[in-house]
Protein backbone atom coordinates (compact mmCIF):
# COMPACT_ATOMS: atom_id res chain seq x y z
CA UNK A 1 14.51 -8.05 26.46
CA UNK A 2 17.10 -6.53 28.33
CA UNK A 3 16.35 -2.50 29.89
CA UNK A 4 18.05 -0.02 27.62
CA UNK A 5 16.42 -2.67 24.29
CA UNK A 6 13.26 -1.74 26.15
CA UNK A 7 14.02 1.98 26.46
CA UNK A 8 14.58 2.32 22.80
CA UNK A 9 11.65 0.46 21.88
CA UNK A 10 9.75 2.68 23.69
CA UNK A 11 11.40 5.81 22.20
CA UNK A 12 10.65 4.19 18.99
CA UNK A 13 6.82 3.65 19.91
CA UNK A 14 6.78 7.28 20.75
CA UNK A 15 8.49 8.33 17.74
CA UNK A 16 5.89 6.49 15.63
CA UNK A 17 3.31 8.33 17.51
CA UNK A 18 4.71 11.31 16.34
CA UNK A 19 4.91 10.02 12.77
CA UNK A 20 1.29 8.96 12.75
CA UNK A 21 -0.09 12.65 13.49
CA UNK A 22 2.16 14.08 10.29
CA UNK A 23 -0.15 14.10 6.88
CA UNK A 24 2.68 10.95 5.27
CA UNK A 25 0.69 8.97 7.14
CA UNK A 26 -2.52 9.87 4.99
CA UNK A 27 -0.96 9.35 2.20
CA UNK A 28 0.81 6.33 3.04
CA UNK A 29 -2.19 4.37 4.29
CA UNK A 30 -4.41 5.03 1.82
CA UNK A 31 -2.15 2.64 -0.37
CA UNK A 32 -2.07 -0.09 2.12
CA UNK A 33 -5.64 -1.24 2.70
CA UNK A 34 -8.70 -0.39 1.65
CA UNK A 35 -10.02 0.60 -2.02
CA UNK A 36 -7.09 2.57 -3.21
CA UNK A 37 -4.55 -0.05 -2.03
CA UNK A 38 -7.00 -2.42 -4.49
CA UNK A 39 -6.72 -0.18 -7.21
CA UNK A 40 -2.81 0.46 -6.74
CA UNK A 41 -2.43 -3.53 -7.23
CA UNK A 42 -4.74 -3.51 -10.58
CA UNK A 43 -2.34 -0.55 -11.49
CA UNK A 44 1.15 -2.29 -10.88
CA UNK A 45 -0.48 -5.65 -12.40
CA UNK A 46 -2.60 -4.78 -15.01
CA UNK A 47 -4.82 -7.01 -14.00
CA UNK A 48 -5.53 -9.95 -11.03
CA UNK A 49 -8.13 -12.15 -10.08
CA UNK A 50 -9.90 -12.32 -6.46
CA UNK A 51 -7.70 -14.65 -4.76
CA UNK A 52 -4.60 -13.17 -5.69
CA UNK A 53 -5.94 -9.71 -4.63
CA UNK A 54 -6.78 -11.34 -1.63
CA UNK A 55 -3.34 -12.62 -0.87
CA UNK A 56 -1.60 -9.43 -1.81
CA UNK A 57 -3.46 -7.16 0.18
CA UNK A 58 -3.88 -9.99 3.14
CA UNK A 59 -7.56 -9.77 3.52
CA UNK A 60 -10.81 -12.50 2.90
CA UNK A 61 -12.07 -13.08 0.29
CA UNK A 62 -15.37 -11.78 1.50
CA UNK A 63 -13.42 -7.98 1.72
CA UNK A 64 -12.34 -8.96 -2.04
CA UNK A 65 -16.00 -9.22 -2.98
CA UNK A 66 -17.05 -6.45 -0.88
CA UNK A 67 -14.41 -4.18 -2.46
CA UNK A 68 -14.99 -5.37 -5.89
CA UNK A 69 -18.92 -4.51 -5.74
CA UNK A 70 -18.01 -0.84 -4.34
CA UNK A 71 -15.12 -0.37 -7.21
CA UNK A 72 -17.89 -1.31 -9.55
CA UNK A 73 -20.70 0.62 -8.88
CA UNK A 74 -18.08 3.60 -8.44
CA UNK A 75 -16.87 2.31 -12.43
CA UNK A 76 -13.32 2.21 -11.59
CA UNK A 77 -13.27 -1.29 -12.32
CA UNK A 78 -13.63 -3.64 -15.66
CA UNK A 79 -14.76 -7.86 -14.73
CA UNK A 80 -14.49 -10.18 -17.26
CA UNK A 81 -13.93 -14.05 -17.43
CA UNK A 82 -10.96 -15.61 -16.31
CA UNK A 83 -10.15 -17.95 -19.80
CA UNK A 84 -8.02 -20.02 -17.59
CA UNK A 85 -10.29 -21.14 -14.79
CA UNK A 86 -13.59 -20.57 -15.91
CA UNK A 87 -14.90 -20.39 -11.96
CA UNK A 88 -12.65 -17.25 -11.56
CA UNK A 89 -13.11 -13.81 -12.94
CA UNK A 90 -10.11 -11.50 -13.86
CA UNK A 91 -10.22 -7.90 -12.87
CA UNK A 92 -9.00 -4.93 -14.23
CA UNK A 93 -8.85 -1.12 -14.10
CA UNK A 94 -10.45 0.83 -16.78
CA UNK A 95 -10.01 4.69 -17.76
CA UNK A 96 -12.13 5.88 -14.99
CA UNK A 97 -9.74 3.78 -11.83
CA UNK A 98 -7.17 4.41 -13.87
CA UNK A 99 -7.49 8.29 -13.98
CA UNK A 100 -8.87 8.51 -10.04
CA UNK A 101 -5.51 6.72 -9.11
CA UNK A 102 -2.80 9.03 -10.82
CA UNK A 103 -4.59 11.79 -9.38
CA UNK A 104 -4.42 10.80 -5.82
CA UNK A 105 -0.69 9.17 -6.75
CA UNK A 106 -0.15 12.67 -8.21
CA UNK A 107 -0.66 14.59 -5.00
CA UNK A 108 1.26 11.59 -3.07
CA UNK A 109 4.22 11.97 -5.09
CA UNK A 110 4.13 15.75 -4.41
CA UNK A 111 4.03 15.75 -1.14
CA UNK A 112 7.21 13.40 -1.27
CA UNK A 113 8.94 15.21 -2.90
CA UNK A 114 9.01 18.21 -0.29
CA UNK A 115 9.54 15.57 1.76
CA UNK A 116 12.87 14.31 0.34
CA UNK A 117 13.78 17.77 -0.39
CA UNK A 118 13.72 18.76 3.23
CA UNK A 119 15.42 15.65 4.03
CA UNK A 120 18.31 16.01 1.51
CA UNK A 121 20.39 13.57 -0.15
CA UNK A 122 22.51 12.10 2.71
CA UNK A 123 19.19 12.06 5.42
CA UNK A 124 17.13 10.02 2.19
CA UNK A 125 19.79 7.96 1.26
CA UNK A 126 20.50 6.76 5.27
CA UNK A 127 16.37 6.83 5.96
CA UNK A 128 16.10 4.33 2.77
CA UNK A 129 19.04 2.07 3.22
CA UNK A 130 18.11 1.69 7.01
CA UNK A 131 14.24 1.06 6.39
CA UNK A 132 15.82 -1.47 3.80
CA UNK A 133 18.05 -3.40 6.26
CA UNK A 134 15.56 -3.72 8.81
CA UNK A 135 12.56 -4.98 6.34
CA UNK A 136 15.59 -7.40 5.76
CA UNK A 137 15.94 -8.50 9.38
CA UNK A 138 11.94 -8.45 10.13
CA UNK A 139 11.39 -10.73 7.01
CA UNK A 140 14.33 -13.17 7.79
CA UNK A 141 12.71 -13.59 11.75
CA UNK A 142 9.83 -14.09 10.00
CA UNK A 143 7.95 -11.40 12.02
């Protein structure tokens, strides 16, 4: 990597620093791993079984489990029989999960919304289309 590569890398690492101590970051992360990023999957899927949860959301299968037993002693979960491979199950949100999720997407999409506001249409657009070329890039380097 050649110096001034390495100097913006390192203004990027700093910038991201900076990023992590806003409150997006709460919000954000709490859809990437962990019980609500299970129950956002259910959500957009209707409903999954174990291994593809696992694959989605890049964890074991022992995490699957784990999360699975939590989501249903907290009822935010329904488990019934997979009809097309009787050794898996097939799981689902019910009214409870369903309900705790659009709350907490609720506030989430709220606080975007200022977010874009303050932005404005141009800064959005150029924030999106940029975070879209270099998912692009990452994904074709296989990184």
């Amino acid at each position: 990597m050649d110096l001034k590569l390495k100097e913006i890398k390192d203004a990027f690492l700093l910038q991201l620093y900076e990023i992590s101590k806003l409150k997006m970051v709460g919000y954000i992360a709490s859809f990437i791993q962990g019980e609500d990023a299970f129950l956002l999957r259910l959500y957009l899927n209707n409903e999954m079984n174990p291994k593809q949860l696992a694959e989605e959301l890049n964890i074991t299968k022992g995490r699957v489990t784990a999360l699975i037993n939590s989501l249903k002693r907290k009822n935010y979960i329904n488990i019934s029989p997979n009809n097309l491979d009787k050794r898996s199950i097939i799981i689902s949100l019910n009214d409870n999960g369903k309900n705790y999720l659009e709350e907490k997407l609720d506030v989430s999409n709220k606080y975007f919304d200022n977010v874009f506001t303050v932005l404005g249409e141009e800064d959005a657009t150029n924030l999106l289309n940029t975070i879209k070329r270099v998912l692009i890039k990452i994904k074709e380097a296989s990184l």
